[in-house]
PDB file of N, CA and C in Angstrom:
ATOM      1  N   UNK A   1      23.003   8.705 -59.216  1.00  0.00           N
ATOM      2  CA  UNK A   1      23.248   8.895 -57.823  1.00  0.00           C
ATOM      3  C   UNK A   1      22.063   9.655 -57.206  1.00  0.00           C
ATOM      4  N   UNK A   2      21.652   8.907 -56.081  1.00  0.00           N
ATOM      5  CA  UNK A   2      20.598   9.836 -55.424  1.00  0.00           C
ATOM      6  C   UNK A   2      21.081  10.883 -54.517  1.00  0.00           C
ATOM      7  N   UNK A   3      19.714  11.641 -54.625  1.00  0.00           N
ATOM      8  CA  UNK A   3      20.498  13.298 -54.029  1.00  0.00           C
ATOM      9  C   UNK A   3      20.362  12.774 -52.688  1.00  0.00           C
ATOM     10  N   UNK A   4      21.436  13.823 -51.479  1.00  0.00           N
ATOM     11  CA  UNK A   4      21.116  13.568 -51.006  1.00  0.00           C
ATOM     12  C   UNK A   4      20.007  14.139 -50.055  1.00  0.00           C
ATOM     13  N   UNK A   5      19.435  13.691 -48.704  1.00  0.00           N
ATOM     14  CA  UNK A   5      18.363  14.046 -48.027  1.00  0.00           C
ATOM     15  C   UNK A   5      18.841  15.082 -46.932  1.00  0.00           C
ATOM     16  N   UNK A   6      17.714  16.087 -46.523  1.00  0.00           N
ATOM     17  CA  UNK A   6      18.247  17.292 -45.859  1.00  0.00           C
ATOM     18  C   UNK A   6      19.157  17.157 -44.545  1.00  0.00           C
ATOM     19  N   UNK A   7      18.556  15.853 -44.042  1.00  0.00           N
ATOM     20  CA  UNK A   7      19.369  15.264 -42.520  1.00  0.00           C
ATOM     21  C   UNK A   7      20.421  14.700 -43.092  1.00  0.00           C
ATOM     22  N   UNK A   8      20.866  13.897 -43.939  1.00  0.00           N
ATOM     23  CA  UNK A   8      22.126  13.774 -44.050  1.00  0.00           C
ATOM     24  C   UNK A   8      23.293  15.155 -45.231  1.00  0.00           C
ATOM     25  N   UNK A   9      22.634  16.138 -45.864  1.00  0.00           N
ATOM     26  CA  UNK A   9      23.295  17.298 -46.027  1.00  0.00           C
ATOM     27  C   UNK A   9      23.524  18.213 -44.778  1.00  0.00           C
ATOM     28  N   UNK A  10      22.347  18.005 -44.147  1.00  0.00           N
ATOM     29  CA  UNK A  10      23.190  18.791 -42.592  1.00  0.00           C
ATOM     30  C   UNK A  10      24.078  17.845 -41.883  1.00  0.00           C
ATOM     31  N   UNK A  11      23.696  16.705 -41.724  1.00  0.00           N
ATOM     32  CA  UNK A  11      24.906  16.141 -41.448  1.00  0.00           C
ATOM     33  C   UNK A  11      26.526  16.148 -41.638  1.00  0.00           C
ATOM     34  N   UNK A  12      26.847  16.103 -43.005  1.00  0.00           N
ATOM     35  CA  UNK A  12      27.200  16.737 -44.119  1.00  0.00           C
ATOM     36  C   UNK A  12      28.264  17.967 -43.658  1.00  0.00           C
ATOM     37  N   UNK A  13      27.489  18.692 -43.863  1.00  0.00           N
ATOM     38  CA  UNK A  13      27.870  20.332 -42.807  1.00  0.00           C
ATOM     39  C   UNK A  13      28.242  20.311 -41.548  1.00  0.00           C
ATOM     40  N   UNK A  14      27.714  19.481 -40.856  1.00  0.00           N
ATOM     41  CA  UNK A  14      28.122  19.263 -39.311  1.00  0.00           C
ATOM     42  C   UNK A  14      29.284  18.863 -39.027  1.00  0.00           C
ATOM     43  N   UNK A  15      29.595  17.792 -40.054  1.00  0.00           N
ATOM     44  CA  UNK A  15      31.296  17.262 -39.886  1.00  0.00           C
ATOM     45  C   UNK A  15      31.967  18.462 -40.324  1.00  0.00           C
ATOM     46  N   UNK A  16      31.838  18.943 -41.850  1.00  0.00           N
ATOM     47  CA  UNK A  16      32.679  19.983 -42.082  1.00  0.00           C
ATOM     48  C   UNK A  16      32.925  20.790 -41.046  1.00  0.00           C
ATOM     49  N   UNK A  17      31.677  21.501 -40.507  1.00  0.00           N
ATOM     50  CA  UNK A  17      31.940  22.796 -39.802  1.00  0.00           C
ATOM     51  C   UNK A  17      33.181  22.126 -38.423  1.00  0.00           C
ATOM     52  N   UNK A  18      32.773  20.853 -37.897  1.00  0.00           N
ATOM     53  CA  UNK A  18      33.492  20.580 -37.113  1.00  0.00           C
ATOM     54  C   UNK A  18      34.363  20.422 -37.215  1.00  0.00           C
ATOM     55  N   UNK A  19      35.099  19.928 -38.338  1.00  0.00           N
ATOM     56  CA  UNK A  19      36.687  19.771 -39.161  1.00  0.00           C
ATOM     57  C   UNK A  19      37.147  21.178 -38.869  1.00  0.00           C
ATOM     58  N   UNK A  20      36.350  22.037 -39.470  1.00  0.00           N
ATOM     59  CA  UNK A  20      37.123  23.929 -39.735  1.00  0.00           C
ATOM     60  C   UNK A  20      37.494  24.231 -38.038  1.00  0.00           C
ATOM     61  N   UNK A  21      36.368  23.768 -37.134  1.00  0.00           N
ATOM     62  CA  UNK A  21      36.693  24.322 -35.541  1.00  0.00           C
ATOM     63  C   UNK A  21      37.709  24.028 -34.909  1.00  0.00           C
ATOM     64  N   UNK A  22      38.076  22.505 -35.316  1.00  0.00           N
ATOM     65  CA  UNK A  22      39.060  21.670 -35.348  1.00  0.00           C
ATOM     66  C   UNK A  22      40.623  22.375 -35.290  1.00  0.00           C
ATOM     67  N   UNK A  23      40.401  22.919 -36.556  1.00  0.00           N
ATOM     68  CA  UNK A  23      41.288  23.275 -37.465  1.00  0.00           C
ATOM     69  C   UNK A  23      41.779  24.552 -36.568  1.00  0.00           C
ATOM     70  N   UNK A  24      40.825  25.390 -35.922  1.00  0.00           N
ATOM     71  CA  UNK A  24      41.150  27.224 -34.990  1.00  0.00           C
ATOM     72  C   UNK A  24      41.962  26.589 -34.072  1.00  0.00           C
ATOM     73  N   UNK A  25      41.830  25.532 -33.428  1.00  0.00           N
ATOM     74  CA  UNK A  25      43.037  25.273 -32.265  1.00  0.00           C
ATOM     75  C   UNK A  25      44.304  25.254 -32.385  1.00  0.00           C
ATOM     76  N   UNK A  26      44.533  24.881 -33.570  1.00  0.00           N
ATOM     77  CA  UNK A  26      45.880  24.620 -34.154  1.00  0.00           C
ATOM     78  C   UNK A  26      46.610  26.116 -34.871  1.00  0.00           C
ATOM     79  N   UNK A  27      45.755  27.529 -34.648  1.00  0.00           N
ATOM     80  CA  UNK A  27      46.318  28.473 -35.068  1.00  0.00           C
ATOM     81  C   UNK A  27      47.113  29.179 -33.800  1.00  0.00           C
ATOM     82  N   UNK A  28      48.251  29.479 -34.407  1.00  0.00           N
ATOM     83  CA  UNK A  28      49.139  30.303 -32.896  1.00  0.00           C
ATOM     84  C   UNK A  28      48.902  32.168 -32.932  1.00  0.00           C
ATOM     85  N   UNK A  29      48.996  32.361 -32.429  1.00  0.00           N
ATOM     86  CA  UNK A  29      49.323  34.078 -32.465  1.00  0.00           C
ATOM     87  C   UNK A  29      48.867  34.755 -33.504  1.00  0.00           C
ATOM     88  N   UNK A  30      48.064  35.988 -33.682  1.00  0.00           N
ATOM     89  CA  UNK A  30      47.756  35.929 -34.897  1.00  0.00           C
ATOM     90  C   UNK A  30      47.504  37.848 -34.196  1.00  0.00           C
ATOM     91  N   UNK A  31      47.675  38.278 -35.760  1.00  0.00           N
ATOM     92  CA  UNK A  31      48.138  39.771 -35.883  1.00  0.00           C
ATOM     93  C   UNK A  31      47.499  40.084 -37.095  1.00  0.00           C
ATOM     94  N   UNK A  32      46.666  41.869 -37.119  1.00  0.00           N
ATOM     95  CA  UNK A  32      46.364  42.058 -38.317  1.00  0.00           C
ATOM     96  C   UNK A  32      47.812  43.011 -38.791  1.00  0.00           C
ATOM     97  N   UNK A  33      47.345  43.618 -40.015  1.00  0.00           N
ATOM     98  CA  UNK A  33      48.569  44.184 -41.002  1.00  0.00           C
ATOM     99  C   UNK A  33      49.204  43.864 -42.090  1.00  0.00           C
ATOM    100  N   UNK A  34      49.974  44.601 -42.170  1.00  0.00           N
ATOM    101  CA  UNK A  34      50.744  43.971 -43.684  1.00  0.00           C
ATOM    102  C   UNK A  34      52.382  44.467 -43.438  1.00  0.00           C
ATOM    103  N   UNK A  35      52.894  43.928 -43.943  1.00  0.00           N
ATOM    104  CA  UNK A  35      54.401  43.956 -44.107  1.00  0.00           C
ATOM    105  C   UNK A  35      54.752  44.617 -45.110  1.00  0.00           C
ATOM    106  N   UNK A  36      55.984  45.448 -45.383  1.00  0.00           N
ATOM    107  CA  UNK A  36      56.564  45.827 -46.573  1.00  0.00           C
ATOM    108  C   UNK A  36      57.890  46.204 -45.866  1.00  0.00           C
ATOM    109  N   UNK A  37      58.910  45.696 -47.114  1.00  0.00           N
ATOM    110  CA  UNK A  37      60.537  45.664 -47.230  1.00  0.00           C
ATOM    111  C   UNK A  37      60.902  46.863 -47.950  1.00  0.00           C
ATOM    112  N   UNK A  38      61.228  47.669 -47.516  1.00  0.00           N
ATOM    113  CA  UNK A  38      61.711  49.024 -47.838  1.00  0.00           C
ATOM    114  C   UNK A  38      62.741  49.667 -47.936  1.00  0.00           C
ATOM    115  N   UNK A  39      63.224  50.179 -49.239  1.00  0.00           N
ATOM    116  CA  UNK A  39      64.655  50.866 -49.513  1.00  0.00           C
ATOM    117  C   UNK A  39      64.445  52.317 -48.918  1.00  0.00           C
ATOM    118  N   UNK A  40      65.417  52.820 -48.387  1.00  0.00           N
ATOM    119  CA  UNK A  40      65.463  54.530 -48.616  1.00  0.00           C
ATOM    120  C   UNK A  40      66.929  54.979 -49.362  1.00  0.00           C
ATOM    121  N   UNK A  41      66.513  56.336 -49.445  1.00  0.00           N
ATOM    122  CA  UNK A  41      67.701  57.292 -50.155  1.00  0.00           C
ATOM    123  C   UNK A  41      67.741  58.177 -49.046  1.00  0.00           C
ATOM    124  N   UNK A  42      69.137  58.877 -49.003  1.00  0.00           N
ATOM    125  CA  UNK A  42      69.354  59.674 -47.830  1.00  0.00           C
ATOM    126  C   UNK A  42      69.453  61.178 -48.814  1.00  0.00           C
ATOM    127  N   UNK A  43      69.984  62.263 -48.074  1.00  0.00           N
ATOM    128  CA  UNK A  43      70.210  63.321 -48.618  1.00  0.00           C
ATOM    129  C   UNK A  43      71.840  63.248 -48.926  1.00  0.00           C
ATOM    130  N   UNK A  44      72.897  62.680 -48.340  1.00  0.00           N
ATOM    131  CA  UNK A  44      73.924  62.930 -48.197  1.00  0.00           C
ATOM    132  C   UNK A  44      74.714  62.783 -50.106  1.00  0.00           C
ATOM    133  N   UNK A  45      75.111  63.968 -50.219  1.00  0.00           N
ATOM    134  CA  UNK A  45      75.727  63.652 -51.835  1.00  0.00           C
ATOM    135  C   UNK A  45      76.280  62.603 -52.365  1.00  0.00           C
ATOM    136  N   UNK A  46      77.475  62.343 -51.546  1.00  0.00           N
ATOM    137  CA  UNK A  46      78.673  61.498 -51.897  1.00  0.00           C
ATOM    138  C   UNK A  46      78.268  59.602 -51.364  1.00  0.00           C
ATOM    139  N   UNK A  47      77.011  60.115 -51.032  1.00  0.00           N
ATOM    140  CA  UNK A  47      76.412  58.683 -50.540  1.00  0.00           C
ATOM    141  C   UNK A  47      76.321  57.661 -51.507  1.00  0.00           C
ATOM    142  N   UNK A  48      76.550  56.169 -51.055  1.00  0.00           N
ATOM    143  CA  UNK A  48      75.898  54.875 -52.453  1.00  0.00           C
ATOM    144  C   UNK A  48      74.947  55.200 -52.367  1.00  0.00           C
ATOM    145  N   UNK A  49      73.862  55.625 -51.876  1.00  0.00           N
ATOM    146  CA  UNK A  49      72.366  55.838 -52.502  1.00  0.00           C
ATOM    147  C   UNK A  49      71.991  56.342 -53.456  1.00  0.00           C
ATOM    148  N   UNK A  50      72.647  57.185 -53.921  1.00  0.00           N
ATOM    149  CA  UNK A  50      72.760  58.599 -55.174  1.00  0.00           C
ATOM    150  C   UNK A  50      73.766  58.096 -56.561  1.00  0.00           C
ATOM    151  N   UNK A  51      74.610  57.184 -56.208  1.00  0.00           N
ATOM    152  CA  UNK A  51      75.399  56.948 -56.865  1.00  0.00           C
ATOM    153  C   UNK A  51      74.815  56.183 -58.297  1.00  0.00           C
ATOM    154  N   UNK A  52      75.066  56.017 -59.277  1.00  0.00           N
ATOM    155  CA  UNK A  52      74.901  55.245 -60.811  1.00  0.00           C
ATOM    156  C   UNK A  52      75.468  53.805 -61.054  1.00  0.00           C
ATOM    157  N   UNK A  53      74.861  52.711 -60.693  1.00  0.00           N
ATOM    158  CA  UNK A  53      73.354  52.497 -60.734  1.00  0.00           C
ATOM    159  C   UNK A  53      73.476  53.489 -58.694  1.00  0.00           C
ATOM    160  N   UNK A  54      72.042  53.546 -58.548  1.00  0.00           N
ATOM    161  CA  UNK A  54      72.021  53.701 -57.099  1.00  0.00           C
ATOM    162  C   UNK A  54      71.853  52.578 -56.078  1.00  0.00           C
ATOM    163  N   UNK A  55      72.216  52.823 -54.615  1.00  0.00           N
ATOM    164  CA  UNK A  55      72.204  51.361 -53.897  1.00  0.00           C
ATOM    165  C   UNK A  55      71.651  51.916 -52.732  1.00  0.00           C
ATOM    166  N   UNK A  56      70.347  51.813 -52.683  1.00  0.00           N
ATOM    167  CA  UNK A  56      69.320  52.290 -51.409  1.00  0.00           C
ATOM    168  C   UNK A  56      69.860  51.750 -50.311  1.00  0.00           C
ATOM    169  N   UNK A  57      69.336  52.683 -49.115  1.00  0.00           N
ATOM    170  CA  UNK A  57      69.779  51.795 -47.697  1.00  0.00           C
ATOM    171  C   UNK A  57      68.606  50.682 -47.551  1.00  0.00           C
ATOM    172  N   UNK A  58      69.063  50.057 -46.325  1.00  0.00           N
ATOM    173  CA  UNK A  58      67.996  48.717 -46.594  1.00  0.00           C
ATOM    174  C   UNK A  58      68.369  47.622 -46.602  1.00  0.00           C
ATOM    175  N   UNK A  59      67.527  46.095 -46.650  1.00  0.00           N
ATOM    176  CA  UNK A  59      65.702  46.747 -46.304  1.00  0.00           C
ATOM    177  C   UNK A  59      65.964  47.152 -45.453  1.00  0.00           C
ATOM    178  N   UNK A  60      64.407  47.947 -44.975  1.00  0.00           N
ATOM    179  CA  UNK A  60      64.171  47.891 -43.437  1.00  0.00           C
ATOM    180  C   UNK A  60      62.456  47.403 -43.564  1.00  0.00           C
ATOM    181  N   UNK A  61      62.113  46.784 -42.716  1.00  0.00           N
ATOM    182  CA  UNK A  61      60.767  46.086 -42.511  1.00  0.00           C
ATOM    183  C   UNK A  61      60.056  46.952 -41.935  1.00  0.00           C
ATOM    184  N   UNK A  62      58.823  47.284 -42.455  1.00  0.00           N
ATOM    185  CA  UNK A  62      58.023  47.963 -41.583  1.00  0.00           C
ATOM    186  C   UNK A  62      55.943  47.704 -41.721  1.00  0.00           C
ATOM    187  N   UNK A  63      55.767  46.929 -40.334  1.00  0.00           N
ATOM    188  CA  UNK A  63      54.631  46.893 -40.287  1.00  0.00           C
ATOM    189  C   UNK A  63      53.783  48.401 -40.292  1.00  0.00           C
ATOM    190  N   UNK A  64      52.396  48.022 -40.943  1.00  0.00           N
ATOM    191  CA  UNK A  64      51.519  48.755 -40.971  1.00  0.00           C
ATOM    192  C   UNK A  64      50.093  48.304 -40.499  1.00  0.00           C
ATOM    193  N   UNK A  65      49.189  48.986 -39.525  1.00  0.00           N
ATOM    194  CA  UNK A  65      47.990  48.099 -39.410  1.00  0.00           C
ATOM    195  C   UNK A  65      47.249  49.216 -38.349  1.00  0.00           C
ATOM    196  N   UNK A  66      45.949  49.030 -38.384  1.00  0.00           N
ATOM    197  CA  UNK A  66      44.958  50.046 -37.941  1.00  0.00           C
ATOM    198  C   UNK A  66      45.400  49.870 -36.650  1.00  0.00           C
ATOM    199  N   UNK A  67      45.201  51.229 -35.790  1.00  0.00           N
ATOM    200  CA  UNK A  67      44.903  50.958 -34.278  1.00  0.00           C
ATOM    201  C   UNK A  67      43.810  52.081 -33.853  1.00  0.00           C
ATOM    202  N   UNK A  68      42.716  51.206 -33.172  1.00  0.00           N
ATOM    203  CA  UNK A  68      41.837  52.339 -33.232  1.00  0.00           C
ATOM    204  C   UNK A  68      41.395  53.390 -33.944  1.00  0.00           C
ATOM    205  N   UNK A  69      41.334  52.812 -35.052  1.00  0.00           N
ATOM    206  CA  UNK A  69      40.768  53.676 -35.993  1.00  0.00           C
ATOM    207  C   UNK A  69      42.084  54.749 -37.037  1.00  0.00           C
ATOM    208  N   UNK A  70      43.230  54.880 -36.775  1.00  0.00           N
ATOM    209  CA  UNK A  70      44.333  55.107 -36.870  1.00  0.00           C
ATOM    210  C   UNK A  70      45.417  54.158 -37.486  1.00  0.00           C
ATOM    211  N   UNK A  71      45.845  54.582 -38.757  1.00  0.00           N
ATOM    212  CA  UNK A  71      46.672  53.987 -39.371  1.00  0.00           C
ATOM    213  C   UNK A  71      48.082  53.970 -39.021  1.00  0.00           C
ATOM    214  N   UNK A  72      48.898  52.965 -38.624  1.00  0.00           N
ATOM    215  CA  UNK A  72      50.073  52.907 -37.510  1.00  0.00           C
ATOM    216  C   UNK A  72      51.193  52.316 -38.181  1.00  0.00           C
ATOM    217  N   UNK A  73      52.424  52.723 -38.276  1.00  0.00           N
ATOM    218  CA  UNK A  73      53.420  52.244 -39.255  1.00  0.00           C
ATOM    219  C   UNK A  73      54.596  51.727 -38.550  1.00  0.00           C
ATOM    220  N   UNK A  74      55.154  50.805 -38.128  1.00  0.00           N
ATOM    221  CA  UNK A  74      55.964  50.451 -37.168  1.00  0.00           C
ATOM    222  C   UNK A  74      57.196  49.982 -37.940  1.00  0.00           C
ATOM    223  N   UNK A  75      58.803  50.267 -37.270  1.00  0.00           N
ATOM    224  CA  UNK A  75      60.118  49.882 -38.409  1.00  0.00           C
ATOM    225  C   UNK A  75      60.037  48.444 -37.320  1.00  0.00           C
ATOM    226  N   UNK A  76      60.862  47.102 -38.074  1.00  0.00           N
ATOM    227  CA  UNK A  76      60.282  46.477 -37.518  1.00  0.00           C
ATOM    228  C   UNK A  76      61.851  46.062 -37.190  1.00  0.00           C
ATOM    229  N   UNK A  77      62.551  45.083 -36.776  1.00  0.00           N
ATOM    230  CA  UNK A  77      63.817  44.309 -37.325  1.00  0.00           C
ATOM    231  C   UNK A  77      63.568  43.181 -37.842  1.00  0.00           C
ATOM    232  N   UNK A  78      64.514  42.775 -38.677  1.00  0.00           N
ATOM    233  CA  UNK A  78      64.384  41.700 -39.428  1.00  0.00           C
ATOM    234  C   UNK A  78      64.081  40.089 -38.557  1.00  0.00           C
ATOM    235  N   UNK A  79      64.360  40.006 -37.338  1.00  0.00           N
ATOM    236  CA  UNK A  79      63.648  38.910 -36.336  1.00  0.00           C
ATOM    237  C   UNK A  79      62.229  39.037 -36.230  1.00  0.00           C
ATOM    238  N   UNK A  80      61.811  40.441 -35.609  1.00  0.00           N
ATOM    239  CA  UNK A  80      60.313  41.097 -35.680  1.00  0.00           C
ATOM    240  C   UNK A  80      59.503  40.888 -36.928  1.00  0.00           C
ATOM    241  N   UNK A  81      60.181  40.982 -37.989  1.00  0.00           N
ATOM    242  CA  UNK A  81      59.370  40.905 -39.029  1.00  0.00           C
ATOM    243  C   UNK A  81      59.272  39.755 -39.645  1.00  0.00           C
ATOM    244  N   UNK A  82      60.108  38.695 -39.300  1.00  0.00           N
ATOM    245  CA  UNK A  82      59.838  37.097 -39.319  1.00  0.00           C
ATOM    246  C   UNK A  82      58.939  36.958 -38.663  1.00  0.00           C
ATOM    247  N   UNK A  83      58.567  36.846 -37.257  1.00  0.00           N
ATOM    248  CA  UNK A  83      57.522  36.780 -36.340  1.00  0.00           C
ATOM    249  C   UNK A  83      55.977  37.573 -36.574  1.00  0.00           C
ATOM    250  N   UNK A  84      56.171  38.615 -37.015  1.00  0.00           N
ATOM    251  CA  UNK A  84      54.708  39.069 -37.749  1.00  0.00           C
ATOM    252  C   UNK A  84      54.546  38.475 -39.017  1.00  0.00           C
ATOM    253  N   UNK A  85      55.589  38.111 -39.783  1.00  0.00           N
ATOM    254  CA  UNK A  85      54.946  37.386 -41.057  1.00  0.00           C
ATOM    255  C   UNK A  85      54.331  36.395 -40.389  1.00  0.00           C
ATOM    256  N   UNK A  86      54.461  35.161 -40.065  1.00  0.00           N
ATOM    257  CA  UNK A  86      53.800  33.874 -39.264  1.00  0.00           C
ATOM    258  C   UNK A  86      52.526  34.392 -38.724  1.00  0.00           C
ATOM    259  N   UNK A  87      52.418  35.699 -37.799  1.00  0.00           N
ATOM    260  CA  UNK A  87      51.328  35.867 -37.447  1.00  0.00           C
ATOM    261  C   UNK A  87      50.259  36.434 -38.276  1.00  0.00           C
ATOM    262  N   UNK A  88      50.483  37.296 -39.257  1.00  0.00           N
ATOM    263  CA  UNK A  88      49.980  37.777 -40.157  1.00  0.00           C
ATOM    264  C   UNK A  88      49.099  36.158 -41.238  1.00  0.00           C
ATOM    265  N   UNK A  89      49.979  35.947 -41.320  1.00  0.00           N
ATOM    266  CA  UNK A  89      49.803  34.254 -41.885  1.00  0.00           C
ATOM    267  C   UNK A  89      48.309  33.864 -41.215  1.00  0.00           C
ATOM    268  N   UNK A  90      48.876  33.575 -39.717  1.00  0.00           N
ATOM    269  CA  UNK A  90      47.511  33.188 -38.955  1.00  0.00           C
ATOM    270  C   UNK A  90      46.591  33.719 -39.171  1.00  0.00           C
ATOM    271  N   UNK A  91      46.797  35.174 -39.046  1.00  0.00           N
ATOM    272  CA  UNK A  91      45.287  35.652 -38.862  1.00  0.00           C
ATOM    273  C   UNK A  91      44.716  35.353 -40.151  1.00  0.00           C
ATOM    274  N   UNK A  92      45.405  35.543 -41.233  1.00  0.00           N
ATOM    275  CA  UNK A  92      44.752  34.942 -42.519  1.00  0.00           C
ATOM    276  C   UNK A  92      43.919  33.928 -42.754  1.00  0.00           C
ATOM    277  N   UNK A  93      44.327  32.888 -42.278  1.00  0.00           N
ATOM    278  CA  UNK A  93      44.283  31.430 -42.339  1.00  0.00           C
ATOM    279  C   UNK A  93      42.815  31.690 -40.889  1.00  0.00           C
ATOM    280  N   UNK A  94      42.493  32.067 -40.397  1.00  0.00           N
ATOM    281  CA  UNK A  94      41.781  32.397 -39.100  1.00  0.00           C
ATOM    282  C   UNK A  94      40.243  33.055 -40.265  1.00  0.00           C
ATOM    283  N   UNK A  95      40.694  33.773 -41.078  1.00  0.00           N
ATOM    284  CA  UNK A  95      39.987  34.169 -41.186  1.00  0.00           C
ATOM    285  C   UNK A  95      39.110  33.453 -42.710  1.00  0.00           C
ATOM    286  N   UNK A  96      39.596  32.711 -43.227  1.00  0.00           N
ATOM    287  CA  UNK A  96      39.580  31.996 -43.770  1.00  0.00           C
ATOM    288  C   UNK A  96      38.862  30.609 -43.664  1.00  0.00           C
ATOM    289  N   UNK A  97      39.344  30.652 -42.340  1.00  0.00           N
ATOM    290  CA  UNK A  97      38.546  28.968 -41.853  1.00  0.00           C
ATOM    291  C   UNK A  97      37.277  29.713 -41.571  1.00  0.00           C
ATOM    292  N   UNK A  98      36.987  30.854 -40.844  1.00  0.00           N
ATOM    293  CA  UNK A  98      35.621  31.188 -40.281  1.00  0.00           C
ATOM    294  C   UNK A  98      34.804  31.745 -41.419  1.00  0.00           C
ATOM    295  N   UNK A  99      35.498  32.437 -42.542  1.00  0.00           N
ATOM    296  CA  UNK A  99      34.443  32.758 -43.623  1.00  0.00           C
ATOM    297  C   UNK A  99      33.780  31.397 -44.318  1.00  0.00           C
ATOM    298  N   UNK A 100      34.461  30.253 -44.148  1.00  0.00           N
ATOM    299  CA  UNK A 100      34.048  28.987 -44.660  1.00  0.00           C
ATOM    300  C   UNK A 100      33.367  28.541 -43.661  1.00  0.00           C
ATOM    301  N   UNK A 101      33.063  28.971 -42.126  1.00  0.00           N
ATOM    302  CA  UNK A 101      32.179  28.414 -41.114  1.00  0.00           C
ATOM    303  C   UNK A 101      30.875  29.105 -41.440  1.00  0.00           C
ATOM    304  N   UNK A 102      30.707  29.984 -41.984  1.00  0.00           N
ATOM    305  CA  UNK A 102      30.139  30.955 -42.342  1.00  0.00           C
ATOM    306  C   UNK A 102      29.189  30.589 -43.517  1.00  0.00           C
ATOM    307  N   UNK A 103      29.844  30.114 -44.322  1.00  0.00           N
ATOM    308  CA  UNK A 103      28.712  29.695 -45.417  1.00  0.00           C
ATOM    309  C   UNK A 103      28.769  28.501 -45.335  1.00  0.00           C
ATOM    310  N   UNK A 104      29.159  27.243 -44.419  1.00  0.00           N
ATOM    311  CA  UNK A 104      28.776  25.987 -44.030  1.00  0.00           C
ATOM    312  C   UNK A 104      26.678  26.769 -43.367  1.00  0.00           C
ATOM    313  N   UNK A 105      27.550  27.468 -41.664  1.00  0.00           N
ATOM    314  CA  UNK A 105      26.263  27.871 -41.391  1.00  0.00           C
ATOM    315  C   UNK A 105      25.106  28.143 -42.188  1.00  0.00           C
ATOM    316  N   UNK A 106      25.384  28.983 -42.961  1.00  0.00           N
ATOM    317  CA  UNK A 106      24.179  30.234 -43.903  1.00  0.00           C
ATOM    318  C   UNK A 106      23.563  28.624 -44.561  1.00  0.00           C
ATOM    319  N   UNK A 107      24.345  27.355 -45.220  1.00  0.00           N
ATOM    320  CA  UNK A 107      23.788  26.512 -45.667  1.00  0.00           C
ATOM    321  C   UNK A 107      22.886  25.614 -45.146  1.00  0.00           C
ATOM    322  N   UNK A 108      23.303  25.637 -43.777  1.00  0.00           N
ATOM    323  CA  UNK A 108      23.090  24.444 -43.158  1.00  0.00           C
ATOM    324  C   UNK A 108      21.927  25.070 -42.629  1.00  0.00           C
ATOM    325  N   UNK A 109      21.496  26.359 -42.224  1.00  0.00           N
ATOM    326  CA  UNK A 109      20.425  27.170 -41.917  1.00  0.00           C
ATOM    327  C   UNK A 109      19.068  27.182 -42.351  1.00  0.00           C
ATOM    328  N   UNK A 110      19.495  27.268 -44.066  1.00  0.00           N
ATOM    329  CA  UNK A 110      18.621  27.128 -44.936  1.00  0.00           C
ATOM    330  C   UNK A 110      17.714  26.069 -44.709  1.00  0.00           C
ATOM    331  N   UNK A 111      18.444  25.023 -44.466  1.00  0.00           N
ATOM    332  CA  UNK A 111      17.487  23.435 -44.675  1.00  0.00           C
ATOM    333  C   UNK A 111      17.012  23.487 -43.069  1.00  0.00           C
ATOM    334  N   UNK A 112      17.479  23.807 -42.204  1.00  0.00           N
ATOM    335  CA  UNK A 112      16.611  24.117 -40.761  1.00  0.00           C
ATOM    336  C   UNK A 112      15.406  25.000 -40.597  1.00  0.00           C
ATOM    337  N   UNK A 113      15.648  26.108 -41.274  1.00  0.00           N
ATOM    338  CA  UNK A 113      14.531  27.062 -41.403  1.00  0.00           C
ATOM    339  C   UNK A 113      13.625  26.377 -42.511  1.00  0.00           C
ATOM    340  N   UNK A 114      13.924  25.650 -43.505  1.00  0.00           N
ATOM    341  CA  UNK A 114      12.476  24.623 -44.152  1.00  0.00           C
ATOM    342  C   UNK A 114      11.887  23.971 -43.301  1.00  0.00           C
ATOM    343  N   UNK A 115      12.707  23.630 -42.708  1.00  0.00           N
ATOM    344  CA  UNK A 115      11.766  22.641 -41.532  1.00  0.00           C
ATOM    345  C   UNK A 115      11.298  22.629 -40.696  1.00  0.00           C
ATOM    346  N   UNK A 116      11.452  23.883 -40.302  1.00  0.00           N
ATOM    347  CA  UNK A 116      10.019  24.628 -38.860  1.00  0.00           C
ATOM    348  C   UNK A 116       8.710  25.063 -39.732  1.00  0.00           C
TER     349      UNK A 116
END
């Protein structure tokens, strides 16, 4: 198989990258953070929390995610925290398609800068 030639490897890249751009329209809403499902124990003695086996209260959902520089912990409800999973999702997937736009570019660069 012959290799191929630099105009059709950028070519090549050109569809890809355009497939991935393609691809950002189709992302909805998108949120940084992380999720976690969380038990607690109370103080109260005679509580099921304390009891053998023990039976934590719970879940309760609670986002976490920078704000301004500030680490921010939010209780979420279990609707809320359906809706940030999906978005959380996105931004993933967001960020994902562009780190792959990313080294399409850096590639496709290479063979442009040979050729000046």
């Amino acid at each position: 198989m012959a290799r191929a030639t630099p105009a059709e490897q950028l070519a090549r890249y050109d569809n890809r990258y355009r497939a991935l751009a393609a691809q950002l329209a189709d992302i909805g809403p998108i949120s940084s953070g992380s999720l976690t499902r969380r038990y607690t124990r109370c103080t109260s003695p005679g509580c099921k929390c304390r009891a053998d086996p023990p039976r934590p209260h719970g879940p309760y959902w609670q986002l976490t995610r920078k704000i301004d520089g500030k680490t921010v912990t939010r209780r979420l409800t279990p609707a809320q925290a359906k809706l940030y999973q999906e978005w959380i999702a996105n931004d993933r997937r967001l960020r994902r398609i562009t780190d792959q736009m990313r080294t399409i570019t850096a590639k496709a660069a290479e063979i442009r800068l040979n050729e000046v």
